[in-house]
N, C-alpha and C. Protein backbone atom coordinates (compact mmCIF):
# COMPACT_ATOMS: atom_id res chain seq x y z
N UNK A 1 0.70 14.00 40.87
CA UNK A 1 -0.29 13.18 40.18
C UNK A 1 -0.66 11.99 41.07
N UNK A 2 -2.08 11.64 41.19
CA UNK A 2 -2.17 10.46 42.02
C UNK A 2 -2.09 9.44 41.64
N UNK A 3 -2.03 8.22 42.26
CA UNK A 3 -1.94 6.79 41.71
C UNK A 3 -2.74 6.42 40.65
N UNK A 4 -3.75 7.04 41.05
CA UNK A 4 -4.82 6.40 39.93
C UNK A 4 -4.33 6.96 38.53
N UNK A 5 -4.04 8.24 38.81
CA UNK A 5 -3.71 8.88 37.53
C UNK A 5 -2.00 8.40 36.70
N UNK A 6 -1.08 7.97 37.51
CA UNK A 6 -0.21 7.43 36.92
C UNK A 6 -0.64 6.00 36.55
N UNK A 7 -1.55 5.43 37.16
CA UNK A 7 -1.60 3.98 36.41
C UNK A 7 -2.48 4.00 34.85
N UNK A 8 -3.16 5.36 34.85
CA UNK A 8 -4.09 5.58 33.71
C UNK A 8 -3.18 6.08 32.68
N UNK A 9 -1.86 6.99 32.85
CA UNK A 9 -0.86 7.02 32.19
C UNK A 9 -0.14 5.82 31.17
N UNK A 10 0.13 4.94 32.07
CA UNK A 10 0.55 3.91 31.64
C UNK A 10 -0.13 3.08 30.74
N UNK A 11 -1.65 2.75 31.27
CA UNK A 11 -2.54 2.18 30.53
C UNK A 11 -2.58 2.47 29.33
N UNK A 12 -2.28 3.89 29.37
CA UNK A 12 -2.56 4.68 27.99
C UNK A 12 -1.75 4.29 26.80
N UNK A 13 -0.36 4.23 27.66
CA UNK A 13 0.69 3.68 26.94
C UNK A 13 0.74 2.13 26.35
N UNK A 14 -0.12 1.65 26.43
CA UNK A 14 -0.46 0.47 26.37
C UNK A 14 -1.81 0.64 25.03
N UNK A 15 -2.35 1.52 25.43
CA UNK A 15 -3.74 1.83 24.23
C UNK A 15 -2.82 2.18 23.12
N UNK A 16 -1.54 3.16 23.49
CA UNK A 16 -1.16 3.90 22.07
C UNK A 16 -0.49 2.67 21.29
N UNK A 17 0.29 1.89 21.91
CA UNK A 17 0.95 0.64 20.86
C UNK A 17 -0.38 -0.02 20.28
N UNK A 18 -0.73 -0.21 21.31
CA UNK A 18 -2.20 -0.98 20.17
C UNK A 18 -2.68 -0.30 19.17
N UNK A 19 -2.86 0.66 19.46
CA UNK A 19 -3.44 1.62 18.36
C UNK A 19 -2.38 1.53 17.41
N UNK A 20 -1.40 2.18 17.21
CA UNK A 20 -0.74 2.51 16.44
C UNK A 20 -0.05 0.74 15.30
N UNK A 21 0.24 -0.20 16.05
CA UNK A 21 -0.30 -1.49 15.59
C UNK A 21 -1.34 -1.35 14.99
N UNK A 22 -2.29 -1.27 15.18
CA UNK A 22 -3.74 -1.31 14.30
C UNK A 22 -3.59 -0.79 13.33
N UNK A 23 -3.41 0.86 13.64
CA UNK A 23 -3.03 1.45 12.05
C UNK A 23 -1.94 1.04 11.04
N UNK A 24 -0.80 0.38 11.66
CA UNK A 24 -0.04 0.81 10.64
C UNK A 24 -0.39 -0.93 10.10
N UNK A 25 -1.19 -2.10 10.57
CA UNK A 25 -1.42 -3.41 9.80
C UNK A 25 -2.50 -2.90 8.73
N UNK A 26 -3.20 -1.95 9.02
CA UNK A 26 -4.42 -1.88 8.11
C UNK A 26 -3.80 -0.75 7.07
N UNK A 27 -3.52 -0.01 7.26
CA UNK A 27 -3.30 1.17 6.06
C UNK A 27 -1.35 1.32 6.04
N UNK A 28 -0.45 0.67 6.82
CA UNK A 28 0.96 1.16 6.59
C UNK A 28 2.22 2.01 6.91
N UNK A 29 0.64 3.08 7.25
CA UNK A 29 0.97 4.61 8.52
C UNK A 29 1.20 4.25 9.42
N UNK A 30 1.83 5.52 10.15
CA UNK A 30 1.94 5.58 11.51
C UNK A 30 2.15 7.08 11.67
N UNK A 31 1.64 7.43 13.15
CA UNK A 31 1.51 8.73 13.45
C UNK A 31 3.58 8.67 14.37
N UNK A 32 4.15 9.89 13.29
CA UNK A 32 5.75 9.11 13.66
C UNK A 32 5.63 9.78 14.80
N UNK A 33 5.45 10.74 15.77
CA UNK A 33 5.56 11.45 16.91
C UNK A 33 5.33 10.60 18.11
N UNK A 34 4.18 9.85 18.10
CA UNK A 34 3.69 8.73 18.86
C UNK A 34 4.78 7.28 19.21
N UNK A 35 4.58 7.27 17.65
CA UNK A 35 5.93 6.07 17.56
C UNK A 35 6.91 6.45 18.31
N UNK A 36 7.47 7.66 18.15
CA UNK A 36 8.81 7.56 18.47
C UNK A 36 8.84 7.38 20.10
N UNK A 37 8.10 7.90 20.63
CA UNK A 37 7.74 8.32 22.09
C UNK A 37 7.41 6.66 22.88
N UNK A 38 6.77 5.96 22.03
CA UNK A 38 6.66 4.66 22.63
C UNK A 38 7.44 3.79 22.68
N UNK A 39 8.71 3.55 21.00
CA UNK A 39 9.57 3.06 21.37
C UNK A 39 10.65 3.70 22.28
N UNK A 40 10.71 4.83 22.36
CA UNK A 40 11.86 5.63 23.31
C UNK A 40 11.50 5.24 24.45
N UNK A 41 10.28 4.79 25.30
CA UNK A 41 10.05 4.60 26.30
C UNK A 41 10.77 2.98 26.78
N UNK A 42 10.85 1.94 25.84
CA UNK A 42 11.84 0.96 26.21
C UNK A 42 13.12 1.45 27.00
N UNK A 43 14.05 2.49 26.53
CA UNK A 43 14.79 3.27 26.80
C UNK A 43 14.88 4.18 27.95
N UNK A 44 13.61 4.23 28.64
CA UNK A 44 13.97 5.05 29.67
C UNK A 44 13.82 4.49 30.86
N UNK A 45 15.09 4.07 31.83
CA UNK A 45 14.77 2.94 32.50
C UNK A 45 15.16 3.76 34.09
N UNK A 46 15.16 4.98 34.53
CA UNK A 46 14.88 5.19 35.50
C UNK A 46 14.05 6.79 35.63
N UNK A 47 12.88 6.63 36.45
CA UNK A 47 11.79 7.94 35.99
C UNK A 47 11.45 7.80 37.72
N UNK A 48 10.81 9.30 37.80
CA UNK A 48 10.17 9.58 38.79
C UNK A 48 8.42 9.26 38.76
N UNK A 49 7.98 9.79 37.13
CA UNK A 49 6.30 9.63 37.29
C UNK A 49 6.34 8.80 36.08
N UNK A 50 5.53 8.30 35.81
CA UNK A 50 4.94 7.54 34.96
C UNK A 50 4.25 8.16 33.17
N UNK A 51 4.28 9.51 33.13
CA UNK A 51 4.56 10.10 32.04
C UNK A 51 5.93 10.61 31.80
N UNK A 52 7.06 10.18 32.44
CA UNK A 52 8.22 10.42 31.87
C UNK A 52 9.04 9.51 31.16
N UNK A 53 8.41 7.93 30.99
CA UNK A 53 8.89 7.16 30.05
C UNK A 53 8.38 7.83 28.61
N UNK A 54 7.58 8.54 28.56
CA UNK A 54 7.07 8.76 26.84
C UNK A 54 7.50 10.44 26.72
N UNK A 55 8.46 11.14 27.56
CA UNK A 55 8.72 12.14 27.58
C UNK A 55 7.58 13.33 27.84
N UNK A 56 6.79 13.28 28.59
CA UNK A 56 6.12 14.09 28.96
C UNK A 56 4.49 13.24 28.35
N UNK A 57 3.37 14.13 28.77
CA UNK A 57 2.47 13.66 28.74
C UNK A 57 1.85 13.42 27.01
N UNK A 58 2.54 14.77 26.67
CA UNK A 58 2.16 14.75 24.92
C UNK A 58 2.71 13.73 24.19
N UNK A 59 3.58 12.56 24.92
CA UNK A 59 4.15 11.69 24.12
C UNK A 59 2.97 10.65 23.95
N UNK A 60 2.07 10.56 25.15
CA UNK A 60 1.20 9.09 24.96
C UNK A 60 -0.53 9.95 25.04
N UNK A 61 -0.50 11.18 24.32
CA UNK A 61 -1.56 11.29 24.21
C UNK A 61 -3.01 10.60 23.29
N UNK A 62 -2.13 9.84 22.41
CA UNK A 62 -2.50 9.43 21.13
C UNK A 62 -3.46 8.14 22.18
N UNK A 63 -2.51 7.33 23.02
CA UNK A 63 -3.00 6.61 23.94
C UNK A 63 -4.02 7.03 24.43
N UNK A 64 -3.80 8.03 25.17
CA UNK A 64 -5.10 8.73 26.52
C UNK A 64 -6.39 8.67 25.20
N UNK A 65 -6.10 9.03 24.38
CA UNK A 65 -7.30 9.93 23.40
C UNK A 65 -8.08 8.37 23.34
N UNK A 66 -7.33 7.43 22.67
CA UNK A 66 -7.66 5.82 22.59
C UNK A 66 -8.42 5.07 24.07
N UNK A 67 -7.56 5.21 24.84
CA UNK A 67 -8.20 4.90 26.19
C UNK A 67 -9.40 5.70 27.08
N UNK A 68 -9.59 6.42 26.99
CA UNK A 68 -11.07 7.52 26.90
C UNK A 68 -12.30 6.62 26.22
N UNK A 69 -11.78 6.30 24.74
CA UNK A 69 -13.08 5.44 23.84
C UNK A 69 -13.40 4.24 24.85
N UNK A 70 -12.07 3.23 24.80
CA UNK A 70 -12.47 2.05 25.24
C UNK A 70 -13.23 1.98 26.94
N UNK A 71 -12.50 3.00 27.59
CA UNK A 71 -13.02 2.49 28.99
C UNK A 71 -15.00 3.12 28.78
N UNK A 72 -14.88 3.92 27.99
CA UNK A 72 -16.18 4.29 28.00
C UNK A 72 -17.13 3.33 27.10
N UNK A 73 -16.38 2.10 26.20
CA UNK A 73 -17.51 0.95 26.32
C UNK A 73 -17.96 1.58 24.77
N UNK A 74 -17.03 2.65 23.99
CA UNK A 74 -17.60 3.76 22.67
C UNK A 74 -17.02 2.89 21.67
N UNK A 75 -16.64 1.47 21.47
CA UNK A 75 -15.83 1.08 20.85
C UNK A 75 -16.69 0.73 19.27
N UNK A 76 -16.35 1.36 18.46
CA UNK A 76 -16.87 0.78 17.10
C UNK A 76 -15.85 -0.80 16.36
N UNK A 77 -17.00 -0.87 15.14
CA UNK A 77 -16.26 -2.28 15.40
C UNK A 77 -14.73 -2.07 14.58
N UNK A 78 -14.18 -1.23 14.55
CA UNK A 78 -13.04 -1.19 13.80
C UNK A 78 -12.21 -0.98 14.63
N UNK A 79 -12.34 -0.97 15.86
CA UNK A 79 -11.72 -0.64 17.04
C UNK A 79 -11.26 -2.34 18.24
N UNK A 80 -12.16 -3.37 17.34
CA UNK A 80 -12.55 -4.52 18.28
C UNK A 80 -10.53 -5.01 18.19
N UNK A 81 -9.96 -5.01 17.10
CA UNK A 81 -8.61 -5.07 17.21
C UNK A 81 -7.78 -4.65 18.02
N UNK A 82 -8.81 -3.49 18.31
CA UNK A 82 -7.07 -2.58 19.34
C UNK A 82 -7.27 -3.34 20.28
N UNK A 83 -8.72 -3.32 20.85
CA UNK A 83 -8.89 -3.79 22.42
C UNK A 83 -7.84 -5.01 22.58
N UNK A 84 -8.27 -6.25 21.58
CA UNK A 84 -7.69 -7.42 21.49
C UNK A 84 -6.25 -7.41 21.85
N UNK A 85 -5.71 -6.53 21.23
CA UNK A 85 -4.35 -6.17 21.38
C UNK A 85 -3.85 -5.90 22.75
N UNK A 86 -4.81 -4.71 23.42
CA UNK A 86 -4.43 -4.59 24.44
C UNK A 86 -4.30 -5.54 25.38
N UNK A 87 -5.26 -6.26 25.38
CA UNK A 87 -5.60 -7.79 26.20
C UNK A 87 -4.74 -8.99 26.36
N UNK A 88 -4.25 -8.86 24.93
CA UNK A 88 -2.90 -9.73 24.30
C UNK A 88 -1.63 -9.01 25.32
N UNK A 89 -1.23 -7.83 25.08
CA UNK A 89 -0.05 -7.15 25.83
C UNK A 89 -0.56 -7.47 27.33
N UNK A 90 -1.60 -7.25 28.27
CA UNK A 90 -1.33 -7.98 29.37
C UNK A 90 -1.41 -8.89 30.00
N UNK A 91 -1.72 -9.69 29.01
CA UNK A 91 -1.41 -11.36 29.10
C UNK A 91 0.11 -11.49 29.14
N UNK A 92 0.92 -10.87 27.70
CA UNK A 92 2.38 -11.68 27.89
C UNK A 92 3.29 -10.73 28.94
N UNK A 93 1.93 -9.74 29.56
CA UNK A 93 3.09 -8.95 30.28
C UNK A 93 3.20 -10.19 31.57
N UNK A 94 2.16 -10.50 31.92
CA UNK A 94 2.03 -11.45 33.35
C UNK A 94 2.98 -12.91 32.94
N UNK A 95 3.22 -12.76 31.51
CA UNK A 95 4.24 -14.33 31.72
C UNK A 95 5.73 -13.18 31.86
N UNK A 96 5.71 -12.54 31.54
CA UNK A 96 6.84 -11.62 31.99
C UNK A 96 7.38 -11.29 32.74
N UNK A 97 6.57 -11.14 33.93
CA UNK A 97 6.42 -10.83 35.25
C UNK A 97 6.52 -11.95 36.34
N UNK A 98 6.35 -13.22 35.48
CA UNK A 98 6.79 -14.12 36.24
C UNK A 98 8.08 -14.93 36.00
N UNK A 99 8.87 -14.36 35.26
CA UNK A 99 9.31 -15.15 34.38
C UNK A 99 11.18 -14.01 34.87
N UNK A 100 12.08 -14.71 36.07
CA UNK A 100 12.85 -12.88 36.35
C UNK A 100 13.80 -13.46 35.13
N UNK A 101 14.13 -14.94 34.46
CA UNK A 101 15.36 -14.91 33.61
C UNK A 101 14.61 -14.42 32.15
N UNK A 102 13.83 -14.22 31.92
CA UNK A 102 13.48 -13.29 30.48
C UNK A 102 13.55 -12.05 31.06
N UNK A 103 13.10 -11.23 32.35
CA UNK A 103 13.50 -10.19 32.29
C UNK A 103 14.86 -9.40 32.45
N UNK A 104 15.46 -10.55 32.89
CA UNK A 104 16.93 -10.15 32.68
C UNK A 104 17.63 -9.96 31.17
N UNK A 105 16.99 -10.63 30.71
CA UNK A 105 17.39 -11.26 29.27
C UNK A 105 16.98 -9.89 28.75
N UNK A 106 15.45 -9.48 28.46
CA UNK A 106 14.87 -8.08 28.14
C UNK A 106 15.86 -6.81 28.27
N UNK A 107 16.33 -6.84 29.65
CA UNK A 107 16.62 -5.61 30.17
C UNK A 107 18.00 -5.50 29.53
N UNK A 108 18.94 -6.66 29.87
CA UNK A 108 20.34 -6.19 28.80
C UNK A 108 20.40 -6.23 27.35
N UNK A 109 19.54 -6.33 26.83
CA UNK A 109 19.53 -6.47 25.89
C UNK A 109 19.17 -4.98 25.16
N UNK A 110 17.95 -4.52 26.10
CA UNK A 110 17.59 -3.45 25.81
C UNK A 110 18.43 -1.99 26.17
N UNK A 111 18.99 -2.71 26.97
CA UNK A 111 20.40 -1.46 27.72
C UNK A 111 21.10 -1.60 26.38
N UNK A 112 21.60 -2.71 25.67
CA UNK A 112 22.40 -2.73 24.51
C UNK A 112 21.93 -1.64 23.12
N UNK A 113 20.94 -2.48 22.92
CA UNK A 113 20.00 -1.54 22.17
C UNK A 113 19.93 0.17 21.99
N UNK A 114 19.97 0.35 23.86
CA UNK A 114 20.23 1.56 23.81
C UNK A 114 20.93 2.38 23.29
N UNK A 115 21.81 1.80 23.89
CA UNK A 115 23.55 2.22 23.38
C UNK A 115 23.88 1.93 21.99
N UNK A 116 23.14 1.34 21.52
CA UNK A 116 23.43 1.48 19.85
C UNK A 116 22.36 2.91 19.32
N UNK A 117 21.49 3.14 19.89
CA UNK A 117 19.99 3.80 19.20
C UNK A 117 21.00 5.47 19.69
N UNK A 118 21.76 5.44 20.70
CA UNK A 118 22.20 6.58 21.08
C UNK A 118 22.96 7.26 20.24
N UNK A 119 24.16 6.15 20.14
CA UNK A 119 25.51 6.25 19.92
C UNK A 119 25.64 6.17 18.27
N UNK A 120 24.46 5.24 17.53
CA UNK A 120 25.10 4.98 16.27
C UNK A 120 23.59 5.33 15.07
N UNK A 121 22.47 5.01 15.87
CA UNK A 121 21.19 5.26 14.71
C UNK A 121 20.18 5.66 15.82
N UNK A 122 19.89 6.89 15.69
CA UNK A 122 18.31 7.33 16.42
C UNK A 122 17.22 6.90 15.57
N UNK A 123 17.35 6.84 13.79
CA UNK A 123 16.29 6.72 12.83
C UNK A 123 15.41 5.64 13.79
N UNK A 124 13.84 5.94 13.71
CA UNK A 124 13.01 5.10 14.39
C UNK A 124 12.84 3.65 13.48
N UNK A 125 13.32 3.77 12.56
CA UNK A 125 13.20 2.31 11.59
C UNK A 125 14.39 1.48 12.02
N UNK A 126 15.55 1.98 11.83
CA UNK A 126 16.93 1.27 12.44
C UNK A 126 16.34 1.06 13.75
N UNK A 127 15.66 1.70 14.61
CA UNK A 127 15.98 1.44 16.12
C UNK A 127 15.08 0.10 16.44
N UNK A 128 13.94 0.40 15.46
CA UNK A 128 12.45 -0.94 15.44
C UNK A 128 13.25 -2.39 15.28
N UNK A 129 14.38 -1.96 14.03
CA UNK A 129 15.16 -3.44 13.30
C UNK A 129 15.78 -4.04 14.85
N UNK A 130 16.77 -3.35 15.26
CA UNK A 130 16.99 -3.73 16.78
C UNK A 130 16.29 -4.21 17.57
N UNK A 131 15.41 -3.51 18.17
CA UNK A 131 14.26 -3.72 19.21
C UNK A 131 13.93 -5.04 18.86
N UNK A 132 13.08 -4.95 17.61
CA UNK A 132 12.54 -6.51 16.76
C UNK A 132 13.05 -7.90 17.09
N UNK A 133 14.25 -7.76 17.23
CA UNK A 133 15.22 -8.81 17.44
C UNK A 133 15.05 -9.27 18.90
N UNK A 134 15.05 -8.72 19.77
CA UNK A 134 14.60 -8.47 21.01
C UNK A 134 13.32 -9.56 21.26
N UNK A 135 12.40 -8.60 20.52
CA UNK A 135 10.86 -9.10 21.04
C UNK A 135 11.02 -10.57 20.32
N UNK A 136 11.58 -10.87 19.18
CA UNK A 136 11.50 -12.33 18.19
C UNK A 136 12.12 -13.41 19.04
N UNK A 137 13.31 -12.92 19.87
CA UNK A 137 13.99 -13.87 20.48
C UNK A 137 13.62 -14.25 21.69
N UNK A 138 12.72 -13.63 22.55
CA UNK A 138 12.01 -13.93 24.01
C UNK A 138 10.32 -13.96 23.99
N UNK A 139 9.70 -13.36 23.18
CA UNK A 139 8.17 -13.07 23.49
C UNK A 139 7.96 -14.27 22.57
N UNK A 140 8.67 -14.24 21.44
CA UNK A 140 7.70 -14.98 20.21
C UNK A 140 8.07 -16.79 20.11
N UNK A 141 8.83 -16.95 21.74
CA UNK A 141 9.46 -17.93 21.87
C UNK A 141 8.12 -18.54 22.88
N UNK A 142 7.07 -17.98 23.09
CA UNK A 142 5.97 -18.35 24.42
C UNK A 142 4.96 -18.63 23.46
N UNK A 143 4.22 -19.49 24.17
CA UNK A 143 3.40 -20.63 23.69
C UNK A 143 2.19 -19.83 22.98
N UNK A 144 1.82 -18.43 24.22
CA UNK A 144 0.82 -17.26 23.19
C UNK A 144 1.29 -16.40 22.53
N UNK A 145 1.34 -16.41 21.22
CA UNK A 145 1.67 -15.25 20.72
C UNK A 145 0.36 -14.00 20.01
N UNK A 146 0.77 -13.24 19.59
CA UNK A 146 -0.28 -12.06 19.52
C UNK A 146 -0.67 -12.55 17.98
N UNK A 147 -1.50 -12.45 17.36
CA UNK A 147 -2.20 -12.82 15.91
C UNK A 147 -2.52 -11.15 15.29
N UNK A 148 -1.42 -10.76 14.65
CA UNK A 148 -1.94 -9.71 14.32
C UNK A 148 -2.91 -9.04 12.81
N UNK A 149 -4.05 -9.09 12.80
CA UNK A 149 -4.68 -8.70 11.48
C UNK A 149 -4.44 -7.47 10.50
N UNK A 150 -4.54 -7.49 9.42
CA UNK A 150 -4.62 -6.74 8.69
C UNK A 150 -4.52 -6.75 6.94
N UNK A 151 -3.61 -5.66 6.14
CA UNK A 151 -3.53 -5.78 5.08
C UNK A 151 -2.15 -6.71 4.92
N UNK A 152 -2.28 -7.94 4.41
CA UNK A 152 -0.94 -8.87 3.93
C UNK A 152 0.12 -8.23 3.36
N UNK A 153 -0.20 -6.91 2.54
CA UNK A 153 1.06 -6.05 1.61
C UNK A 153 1.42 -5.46 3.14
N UNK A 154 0.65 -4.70 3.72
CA UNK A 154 1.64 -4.02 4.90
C UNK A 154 2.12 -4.92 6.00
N UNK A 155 1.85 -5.92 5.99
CA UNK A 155 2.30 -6.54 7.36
C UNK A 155 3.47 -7.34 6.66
N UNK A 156 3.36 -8.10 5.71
CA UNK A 156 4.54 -8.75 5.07
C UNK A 156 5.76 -7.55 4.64
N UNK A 157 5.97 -6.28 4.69
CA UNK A 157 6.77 -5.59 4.51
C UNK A 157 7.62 -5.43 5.59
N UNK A 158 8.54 -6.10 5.74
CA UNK A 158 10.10 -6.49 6.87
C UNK A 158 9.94 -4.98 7.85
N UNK A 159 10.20 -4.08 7.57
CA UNK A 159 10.12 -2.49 8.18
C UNK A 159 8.59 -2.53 9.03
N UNK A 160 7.69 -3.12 8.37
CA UNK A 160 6.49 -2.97 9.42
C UNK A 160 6.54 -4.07 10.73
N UNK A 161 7.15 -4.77 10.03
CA UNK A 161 6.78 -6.25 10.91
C UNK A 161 7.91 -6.09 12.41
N UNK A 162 8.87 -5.08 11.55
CA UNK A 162 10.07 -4.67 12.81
C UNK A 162 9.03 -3.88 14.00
N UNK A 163 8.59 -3.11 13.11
CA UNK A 163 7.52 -1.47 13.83
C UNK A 163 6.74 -2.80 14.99
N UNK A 164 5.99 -2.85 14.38
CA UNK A 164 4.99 -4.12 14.85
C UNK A 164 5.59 -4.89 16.11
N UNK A 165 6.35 -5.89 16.44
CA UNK A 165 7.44 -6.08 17.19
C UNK A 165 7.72 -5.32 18.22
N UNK A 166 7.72 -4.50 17.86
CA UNK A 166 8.87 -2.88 18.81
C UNK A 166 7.77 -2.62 19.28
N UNK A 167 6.84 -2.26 18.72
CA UNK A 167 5.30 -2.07 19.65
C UNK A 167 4.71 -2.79 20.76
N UNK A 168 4.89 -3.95 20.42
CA UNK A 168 4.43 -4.82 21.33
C UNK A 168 5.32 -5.26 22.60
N UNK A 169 6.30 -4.96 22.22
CA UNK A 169 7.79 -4.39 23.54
C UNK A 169 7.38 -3.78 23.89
N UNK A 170 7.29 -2.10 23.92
CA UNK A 170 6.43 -0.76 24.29
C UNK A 170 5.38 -1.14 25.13
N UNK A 171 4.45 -1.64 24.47
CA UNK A 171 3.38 -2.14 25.10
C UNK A 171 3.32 -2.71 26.46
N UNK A 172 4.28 -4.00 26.49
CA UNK A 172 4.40 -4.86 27.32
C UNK A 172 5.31 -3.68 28.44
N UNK A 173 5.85 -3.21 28.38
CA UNK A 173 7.01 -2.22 28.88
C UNK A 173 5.91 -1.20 29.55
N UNK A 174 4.76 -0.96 29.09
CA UNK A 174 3.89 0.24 29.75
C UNK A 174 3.29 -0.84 30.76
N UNK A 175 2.40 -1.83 30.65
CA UNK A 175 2.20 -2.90 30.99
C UNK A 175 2.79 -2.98 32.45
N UNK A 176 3.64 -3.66 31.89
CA UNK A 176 4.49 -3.76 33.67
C UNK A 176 4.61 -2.70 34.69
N UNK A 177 5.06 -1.51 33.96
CA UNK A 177 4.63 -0.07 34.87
C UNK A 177 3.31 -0.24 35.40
N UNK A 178 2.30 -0.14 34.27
CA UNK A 178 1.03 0.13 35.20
C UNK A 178 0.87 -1.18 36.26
N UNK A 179 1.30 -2.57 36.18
CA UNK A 179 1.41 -3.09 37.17
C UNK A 179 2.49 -2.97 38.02
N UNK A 180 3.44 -2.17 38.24
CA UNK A 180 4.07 -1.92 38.99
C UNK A 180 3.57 -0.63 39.90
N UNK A 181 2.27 0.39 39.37
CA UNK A 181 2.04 1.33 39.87
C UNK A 181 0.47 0.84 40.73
N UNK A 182 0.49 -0.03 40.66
CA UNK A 182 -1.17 -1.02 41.22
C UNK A 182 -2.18 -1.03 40.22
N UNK A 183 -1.75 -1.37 38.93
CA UNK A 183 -2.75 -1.75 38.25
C UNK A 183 -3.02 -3.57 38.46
N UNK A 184 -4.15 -3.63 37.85
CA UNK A 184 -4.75 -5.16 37.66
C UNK A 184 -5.85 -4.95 37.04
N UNK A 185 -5.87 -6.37 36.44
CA UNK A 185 -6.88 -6.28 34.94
C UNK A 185 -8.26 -6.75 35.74
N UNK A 186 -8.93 -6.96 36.46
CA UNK A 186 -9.52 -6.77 37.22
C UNK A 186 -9.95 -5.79 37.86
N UNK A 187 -9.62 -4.77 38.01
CA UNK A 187 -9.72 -3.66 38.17
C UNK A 187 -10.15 -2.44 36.84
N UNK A 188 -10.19 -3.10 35.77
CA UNK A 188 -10.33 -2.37 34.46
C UNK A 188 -12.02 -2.44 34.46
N UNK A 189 -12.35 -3.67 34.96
CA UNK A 189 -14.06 -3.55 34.74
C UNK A 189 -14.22 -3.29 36.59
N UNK A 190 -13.91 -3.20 37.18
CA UNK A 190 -14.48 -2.98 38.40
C UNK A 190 -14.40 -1.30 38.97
N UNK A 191 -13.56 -1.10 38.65
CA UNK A 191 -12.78 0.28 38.72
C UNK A 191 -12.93 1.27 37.33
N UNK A 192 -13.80 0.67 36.10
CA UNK A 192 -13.95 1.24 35.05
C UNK A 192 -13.97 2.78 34.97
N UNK A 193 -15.37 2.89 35.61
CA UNK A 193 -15.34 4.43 35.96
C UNK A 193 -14.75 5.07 36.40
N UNK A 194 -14.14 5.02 37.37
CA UNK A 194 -12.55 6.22 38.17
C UNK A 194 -11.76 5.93 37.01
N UNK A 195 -11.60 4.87 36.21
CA UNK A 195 -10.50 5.20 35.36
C UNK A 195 -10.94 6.01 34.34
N UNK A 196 -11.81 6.01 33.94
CA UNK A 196 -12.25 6.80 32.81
C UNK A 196 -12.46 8.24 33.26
N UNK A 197 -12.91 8.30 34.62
CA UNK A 197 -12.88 9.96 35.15
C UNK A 197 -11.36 10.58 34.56
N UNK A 198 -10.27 9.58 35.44
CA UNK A 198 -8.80 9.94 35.68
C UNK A 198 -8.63 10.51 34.21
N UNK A 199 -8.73 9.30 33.34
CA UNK A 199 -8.46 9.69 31.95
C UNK A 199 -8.74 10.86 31.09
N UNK A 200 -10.30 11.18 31.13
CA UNK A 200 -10.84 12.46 30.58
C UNK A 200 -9.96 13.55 31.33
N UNK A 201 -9.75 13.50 33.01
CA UNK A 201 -9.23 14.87 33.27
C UNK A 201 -7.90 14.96 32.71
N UNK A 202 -7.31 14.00 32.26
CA UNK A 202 -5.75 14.45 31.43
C UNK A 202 -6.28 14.11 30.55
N UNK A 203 -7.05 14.07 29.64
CA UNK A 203 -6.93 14.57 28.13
C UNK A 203 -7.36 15.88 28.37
N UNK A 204 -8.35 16.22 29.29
CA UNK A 204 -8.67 17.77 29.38
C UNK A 204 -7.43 18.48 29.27
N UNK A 205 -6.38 18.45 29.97
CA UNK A 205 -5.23 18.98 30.52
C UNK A 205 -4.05 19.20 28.99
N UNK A 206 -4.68 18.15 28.23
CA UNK A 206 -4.22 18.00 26.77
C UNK A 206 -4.88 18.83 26.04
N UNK A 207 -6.03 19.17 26.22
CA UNK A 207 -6.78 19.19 25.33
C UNK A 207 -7.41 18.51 24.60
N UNK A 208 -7.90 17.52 24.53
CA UNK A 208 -8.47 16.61 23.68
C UNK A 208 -9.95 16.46 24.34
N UNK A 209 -10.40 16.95 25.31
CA UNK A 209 -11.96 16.99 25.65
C UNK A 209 -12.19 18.23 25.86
């Protein structure tokens, strides 16, 4: 796979937390297959390509399908959230990235995590309650935090607000990959088009075009 195409991977992974954030503040849902694949990707901390944090490509398709709309500019307005979101995740990824004693802090913590999600609860709700703790104690400690909209009954429900959380870990976690694989947000409007080529040919490969 070429560069371009693993950094569009990643990106993707970055569309699917947003997305899936979006849905589950507005209606409660969540597509659990997706979920699980994004938080499992905190978890996978040494890979060869860049679709093997979400276990293969069908894990962040939900992403690709999402990232297809936006780079193509198709965004309806019920969609103006995800983008936001996304924008939000690589903002706190770059205080992240500068920042090596939070990522130390991140990383054992999340090694811990692991080893509990392994050893004692896979359930994706137990694993969110964990994770949550994580993102509350380092991200939500920085001066930007993410404003997330929606329905007040689903977002005030403790189990979403964990989900929610854990997402935006995920997020930030795809984030850094794709800047670790030569992404830059600068490159999202300059480079728009090759990314959106890259993208369509793996959803083709999915099926989804």
């Amino acid at each position: 796979m070429s560069s371009l195409n693993q950094q569009v991977v990643a990106l993707a992974g970055v569309a699917q937390s947003a997305r899936i954030i979006d849905q589950l503040s507005k209606t409660g849902s969540y597509p659990i297959e997706f979920l699980e694949a994004s938080i499992n990707s905190l978890f996978t901390f040494d890979i060869q390509t860049a679709e093997d944090i979400y276990g293969g490509m069908a894990g962040v398709r939900l992403g690709l399908q999402n990232l297809c709309v936006l780079l193509a500019n198709q965004t309806e307005k019920e969609q103006r959230d995800v983008v936001r979101y996304v924008f939000n995740i690589l903002f706190l990824e770059r205080q992240f990235a500068k920042d090596a004693k939070l990522q130390d802090t991140v990383h054992d913590r999340l090694k811990h995590a692991s080893f509990k999600a392994e050893h004692f609860s896979s359930n994706v709700r137990d694993v969110c309650h964990n994770v949550a703790g994580i993102y509350q104690d380092t991200f939500s400690t920085l001066p930007k935090r993410v404003k997330v909209t929606g329905s007040a009954q689903h977002l005030e429900n403790a189990d979403n607000a964990d989900i929610v959380r854990s997402l935006l870990l995920a997020g930030i976690r795809s984030a850094f990959l794709w800047r670790q694989l030569g992404g830059h947000r600068w490159r999202l409007a300059l480079q728009r088009r090759s990314l959106l080529r890259s993208a369509q040919h793996l959803s083709r490969g999915l099926g989804l075009v």
